[in-house]
N, C-alpha and C. Protein backbone atom coordinates (compact mmCIF):
# COMPACT_ATOMS: atom_id res chain seq x y z
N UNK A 1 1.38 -22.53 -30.04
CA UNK A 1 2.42 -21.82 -30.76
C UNK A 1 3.36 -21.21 -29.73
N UNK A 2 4.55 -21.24 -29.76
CA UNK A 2 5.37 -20.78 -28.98
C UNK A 2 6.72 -20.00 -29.48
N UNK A 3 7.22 -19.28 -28.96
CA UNK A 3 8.69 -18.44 -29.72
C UNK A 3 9.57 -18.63 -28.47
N UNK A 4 10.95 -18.96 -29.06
CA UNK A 4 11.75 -19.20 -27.94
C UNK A 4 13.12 -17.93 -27.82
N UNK A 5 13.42 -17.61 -27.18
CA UNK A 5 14.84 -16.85 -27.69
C UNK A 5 15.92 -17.50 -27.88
N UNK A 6 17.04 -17.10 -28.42
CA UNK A 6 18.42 -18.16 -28.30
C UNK A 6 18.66 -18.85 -27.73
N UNK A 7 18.72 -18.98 -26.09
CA UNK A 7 19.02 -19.85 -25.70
C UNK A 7 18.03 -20.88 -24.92
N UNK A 8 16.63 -20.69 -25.96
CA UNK A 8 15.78 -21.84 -25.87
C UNK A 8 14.65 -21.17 -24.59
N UNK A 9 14.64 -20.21 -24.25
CA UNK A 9 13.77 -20.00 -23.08
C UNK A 9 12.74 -19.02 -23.69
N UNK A 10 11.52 -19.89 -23.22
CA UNK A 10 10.14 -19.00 -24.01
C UNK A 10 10.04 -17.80 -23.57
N UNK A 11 9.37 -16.73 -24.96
CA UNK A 11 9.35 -15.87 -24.75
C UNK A 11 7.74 -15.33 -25.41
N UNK A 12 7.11 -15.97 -25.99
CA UNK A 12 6.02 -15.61 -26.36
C UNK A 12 4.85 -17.84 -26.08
N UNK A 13 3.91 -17.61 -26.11
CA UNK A 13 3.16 -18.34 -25.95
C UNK A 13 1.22 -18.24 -26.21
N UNK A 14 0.90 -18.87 -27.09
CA UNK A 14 -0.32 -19.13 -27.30
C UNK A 14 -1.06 -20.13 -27.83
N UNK A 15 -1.93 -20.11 -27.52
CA UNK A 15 -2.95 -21.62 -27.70
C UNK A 15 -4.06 -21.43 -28.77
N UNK A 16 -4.34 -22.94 -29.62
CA UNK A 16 -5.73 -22.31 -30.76
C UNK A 16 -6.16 -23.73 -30.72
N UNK A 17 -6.55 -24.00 -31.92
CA UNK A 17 -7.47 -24.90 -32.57
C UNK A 17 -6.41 -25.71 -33.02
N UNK A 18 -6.67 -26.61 -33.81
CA UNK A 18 -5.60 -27.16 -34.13
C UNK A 18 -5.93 -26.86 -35.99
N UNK A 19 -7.11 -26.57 -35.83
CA UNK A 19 -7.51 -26.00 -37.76
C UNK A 19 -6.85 -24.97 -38.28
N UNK A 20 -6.43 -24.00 -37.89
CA UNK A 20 -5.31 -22.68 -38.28
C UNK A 20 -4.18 -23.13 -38.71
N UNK A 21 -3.73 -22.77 -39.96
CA UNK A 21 -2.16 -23.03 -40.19
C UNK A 21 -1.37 -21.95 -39.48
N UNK A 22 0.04 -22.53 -39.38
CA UNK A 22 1.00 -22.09 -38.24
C UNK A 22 1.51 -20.52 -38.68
N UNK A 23 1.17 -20.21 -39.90
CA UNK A 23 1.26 -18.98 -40.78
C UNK A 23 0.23 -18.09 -40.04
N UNK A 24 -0.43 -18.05 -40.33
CA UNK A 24 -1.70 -17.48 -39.44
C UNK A 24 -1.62 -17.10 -38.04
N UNK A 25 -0.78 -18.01 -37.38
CA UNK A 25 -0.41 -17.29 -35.96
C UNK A 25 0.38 -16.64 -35.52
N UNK A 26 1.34 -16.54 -36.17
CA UNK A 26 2.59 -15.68 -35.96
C UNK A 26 2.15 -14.62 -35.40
N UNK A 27 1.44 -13.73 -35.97
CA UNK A 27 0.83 -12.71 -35.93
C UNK A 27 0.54 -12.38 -34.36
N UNK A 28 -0.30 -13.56 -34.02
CA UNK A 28 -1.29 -13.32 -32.64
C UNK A 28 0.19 -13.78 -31.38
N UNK A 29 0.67 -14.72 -31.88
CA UNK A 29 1.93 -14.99 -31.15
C UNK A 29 2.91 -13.82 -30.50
N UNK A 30 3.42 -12.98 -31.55
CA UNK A 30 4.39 -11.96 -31.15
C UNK A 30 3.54 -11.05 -30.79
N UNK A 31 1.89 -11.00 -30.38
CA UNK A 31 1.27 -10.24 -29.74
C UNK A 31 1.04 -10.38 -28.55
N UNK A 32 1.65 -11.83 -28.41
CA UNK A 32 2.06 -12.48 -26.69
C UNK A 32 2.78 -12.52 -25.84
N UNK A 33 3.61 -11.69 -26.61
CA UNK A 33 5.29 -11.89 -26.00
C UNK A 33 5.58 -11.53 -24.44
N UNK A 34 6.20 -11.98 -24.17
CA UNK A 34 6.70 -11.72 -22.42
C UNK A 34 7.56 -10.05 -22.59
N UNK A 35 8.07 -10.12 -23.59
CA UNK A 35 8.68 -8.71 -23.59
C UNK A 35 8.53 -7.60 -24.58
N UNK A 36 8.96 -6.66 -24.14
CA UNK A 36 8.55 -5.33 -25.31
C UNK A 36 9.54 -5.20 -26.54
N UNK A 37 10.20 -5.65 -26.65
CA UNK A 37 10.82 -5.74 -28.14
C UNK A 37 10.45 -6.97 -28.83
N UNK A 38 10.24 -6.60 -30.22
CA UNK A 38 10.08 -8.07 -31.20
C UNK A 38 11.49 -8.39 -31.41
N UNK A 39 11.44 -9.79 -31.71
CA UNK A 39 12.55 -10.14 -31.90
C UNK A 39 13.36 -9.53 -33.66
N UNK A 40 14.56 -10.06 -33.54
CA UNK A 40 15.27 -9.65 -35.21
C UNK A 40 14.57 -10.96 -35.86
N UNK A 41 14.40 -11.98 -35.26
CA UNK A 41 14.79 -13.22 -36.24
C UNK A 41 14.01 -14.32 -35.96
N UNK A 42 13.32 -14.85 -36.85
CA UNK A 42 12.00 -15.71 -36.36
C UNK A 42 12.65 -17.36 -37.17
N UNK A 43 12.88 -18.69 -36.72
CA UNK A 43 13.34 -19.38 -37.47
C UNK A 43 12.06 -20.37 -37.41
N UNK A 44 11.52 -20.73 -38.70
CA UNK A 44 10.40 -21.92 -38.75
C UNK A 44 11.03 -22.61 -39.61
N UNK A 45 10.62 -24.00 -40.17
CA UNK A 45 10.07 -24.94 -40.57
C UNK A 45 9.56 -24.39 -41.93
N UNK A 46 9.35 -25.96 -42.84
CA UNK A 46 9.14 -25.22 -44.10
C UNK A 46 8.17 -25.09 -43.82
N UNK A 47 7.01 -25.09 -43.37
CA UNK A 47 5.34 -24.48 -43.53
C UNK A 47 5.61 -22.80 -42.88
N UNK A 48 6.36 -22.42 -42.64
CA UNK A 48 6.56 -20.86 -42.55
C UNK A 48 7.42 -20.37 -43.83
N UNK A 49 7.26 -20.66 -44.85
CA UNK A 49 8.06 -20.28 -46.12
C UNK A 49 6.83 -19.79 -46.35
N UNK A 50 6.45 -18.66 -47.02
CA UNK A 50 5.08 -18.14 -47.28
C UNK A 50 6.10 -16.49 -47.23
N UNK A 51 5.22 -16.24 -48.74
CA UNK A 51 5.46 -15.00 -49.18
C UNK A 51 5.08 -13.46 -48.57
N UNK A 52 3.47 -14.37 -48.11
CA UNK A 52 2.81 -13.04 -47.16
C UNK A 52 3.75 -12.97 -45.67
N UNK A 53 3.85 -13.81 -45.51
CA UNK A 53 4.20 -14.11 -43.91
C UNK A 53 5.10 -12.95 -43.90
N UNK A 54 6.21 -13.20 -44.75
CA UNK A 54 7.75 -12.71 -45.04
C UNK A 54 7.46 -10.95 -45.45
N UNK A 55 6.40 -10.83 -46.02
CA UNK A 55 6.44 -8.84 -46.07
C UNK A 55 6.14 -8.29 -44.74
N UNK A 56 4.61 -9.40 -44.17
CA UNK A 56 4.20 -8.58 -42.84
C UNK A 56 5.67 -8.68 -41.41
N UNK A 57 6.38 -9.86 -41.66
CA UNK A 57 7.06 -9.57 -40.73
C UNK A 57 8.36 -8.38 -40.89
N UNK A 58 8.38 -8.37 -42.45
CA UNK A 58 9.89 -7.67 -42.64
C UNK A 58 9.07 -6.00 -42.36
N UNK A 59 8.02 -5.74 -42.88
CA UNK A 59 7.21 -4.10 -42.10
C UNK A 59 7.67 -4.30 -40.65
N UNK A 60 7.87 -5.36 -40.13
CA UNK A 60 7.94 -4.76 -38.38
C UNK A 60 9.67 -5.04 -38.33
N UNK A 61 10.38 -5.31 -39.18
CA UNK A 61 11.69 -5.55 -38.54
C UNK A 61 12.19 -6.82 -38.33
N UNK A 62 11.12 -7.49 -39.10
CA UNK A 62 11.75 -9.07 -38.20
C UNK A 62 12.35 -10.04 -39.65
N UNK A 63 12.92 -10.68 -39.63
CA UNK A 63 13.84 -12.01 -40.33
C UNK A 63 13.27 -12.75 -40.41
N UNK A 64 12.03 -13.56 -41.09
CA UNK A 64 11.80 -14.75 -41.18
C UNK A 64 13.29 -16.08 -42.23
N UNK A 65 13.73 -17.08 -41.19
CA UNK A 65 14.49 -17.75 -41.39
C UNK A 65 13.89 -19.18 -41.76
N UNK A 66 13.43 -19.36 -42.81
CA UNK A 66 12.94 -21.10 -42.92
C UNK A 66 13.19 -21.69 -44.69
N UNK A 67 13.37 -22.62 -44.27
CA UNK A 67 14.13 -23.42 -45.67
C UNK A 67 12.84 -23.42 -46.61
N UNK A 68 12.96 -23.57 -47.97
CA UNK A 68 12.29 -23.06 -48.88
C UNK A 68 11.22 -24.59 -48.98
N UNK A 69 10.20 -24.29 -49.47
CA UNK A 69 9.23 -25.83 -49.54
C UNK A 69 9.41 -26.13 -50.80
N UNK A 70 9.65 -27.35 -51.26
CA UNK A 70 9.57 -28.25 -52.71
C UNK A 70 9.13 -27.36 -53.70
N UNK A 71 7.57 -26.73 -53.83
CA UNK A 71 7.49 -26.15 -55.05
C UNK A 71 7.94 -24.67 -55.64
N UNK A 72 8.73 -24.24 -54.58
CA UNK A 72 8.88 -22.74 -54.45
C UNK A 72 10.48 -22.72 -55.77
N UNK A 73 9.83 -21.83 -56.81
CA UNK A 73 10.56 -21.46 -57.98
C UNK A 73 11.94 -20.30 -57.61
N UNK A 74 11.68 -19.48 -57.13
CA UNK A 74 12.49 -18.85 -56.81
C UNK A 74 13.07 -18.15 -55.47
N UNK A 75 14.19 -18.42 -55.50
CA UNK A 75 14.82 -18.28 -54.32
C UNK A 75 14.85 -17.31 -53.00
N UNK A 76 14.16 -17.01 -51.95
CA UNK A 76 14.02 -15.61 -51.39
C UNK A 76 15.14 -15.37 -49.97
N UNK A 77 16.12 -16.34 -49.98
CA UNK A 77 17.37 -16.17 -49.02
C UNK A 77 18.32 -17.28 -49.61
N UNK A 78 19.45 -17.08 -48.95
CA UNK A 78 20.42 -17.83 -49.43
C UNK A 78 20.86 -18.89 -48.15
N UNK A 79 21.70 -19.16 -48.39
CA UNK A 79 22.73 -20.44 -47.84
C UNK A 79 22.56 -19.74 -46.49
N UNK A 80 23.26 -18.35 -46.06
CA UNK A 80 24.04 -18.08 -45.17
C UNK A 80 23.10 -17.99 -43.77
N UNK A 81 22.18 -17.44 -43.69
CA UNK A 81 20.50 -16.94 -43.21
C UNK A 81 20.21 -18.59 -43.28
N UNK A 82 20.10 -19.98 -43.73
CA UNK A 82 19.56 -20.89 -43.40
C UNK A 82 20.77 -21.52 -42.22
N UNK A 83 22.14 -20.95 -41.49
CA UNK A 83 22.85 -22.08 -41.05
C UNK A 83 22.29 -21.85 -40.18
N UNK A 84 21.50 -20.56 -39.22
CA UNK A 84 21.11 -20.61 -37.94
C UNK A 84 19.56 -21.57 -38.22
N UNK A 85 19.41 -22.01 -38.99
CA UNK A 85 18.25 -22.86 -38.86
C UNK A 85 18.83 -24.31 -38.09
N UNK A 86 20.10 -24.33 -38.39
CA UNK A 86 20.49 -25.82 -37.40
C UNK A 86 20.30 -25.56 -35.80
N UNK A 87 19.78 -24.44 -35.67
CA UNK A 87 19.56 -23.99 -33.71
C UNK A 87 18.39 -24.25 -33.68
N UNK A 88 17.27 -25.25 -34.47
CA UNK A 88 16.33 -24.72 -34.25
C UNK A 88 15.91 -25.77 -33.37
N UNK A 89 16.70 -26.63 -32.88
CA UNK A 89 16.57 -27.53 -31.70
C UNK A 89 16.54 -27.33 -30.71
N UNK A 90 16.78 -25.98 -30.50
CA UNK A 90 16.05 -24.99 -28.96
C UNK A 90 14.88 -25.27 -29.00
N UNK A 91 14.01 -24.60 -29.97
CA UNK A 91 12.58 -24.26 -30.14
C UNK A 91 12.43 -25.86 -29.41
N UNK A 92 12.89 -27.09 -30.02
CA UNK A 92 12.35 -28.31 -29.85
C UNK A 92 12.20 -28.73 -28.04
N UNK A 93 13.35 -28.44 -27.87
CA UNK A 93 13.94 -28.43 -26.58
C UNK A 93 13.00 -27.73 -25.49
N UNK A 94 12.34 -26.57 -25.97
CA UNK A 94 11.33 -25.98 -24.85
C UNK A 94 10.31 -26.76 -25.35
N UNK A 95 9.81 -27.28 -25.97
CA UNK A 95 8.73 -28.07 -25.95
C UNK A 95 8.82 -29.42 -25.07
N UNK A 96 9.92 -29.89 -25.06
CA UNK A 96 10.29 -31.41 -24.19
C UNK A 96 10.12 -30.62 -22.56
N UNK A 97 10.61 -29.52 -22.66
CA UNK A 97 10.98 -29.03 -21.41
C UNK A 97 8.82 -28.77 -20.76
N UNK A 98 8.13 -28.64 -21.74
CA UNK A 98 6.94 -28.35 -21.12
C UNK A 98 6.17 -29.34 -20.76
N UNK A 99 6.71 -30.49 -21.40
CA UNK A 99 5.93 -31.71 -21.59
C UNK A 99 6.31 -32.41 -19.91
N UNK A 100 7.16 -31.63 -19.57
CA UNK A 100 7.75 -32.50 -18.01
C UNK A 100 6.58 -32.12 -16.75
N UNK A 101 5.65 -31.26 -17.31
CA UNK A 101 4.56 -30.47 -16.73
C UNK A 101 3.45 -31.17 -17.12
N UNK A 102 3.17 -32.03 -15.90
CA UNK A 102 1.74 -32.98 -16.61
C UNK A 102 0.68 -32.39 -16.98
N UNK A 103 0.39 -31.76 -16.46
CA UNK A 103 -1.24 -31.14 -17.06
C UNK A 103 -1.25 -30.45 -17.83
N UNK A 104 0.11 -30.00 -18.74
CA UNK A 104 -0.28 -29.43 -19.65
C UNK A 104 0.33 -30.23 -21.11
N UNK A 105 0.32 -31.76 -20.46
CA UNK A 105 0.69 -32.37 -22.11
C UNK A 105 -0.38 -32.54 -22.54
N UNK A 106 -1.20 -33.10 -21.54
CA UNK A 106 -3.01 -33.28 -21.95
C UNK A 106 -4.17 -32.10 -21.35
N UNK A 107 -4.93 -31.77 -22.58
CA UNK A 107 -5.66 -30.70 -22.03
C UNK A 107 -6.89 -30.98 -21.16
N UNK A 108 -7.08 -30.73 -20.10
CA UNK A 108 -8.00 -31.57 -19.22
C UNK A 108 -8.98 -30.31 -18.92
N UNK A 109 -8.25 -28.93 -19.10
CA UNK A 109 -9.34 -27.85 -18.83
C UNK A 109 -10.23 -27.92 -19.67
N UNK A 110 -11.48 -26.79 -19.03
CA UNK A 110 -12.55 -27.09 -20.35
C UNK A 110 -12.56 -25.79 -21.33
N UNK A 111 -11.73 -24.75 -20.04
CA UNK A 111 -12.04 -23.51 -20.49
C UNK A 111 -9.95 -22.71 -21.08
N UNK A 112 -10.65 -22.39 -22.30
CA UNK A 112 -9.07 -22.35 -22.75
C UNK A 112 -8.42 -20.97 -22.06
N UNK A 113 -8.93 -20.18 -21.37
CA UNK A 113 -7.80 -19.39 -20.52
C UNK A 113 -7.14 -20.37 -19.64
N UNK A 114 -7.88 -21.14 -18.52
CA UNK A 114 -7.24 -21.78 -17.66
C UNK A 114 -5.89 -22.74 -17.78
N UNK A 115 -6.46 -23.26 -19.30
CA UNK A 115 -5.54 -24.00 -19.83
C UNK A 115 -3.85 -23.29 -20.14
N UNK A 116 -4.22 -21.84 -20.81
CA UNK A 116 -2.94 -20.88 -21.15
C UNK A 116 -2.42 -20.38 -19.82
N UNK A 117 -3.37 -20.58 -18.97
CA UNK A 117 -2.85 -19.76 -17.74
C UNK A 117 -1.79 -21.16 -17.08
N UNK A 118 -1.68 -22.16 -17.07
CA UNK A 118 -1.55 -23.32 -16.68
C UNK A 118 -0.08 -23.13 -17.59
N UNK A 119 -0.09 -23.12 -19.17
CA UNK A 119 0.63 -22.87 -19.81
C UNK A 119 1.93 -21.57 -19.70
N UNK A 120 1.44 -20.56 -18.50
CA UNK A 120 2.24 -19.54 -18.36
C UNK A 120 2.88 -19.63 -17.30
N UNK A 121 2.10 -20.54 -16.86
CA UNK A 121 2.83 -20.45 -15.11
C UNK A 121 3.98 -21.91 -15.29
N UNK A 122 3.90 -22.83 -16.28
CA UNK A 122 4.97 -23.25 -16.88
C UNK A 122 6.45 -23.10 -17.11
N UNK A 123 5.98 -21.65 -18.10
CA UNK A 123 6.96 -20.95 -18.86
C UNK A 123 7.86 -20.19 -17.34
N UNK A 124 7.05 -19.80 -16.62
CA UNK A 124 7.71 -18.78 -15.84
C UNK A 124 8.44 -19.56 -14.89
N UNK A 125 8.17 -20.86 -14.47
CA UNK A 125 8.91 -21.88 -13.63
C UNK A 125 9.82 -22.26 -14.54
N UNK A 126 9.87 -22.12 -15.99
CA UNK A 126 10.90 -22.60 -16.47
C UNK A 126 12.01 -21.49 -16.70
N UNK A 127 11.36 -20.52 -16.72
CA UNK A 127 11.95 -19.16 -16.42
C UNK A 127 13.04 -18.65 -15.37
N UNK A 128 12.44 -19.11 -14.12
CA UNK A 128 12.71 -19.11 -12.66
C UNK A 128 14.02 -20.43 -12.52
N UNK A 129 14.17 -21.16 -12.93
CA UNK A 129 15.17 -21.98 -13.19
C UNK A 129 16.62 -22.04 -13.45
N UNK A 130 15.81 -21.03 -14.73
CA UNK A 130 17.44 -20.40 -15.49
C UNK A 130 17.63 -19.10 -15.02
N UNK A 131 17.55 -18.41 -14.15
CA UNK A 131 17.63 -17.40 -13.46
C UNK A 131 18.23 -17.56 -12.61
């Protein structure tokens, strides 16, 4: 799971199972963050349309931004709040950008700190870049 800021450079990072839905992590995610403010504005995918998701983040201040899923009856944002969902090809973009890091497209550790730690020292070279 990863959170990127605007202009695509990670800012939170964590690793699980692959059995957890992506709802479920948010949580542990922005408990990862590289920095001390949460963000305003979180943009997912329709599997982050979820009703719970959307109270616990709006208690801390935050915007969940994601297009509504097929069976959802009534409407909980409009038009205007979905155009920054066309940015969400940053988010995509730091993922290509991690994958240029061989050892961490395939997980070869056995032990999952080493693996996140592998995963941070990533982020921070990708960090160190745009700096």
């Amino acid at each position: 799971m990863l959170l990127s800021e605007a202009h695509g450079l990670p800012i939170s990072v964590t690793i699980e199972s692959a059995s957890p839905h992506e709802v479920k992590l948010v949580n542990a995610t922005l408990e990862m963050r590289f920095l001390q403010e949460l963000p305003e504005r979180i943009l997912g995918d329709r599997a982050y349309d979820s009703d719970p998701l959307d109270q616990e983040l709006a208690k801390r201040g935050i915007v969940l931004i994601a297009p509504h899923r097929s069976n959802r009856t009534t409407p909980t944002q409009d038009g205007r709040a979905l155009r920054r969902y066309r940015r969400r090809w940053k988010v995509e973009r730091v993922f290509a950008w991690l994958h240029n890091f061989r050892r961490i497209v395939t997980r070869w550790e056995y032990k999952s700190e080493n693996y996140l730690a592998f995963i941070h020292l990533a982020c921070i070279l990708m960090l160190l870049r745009h700096f």
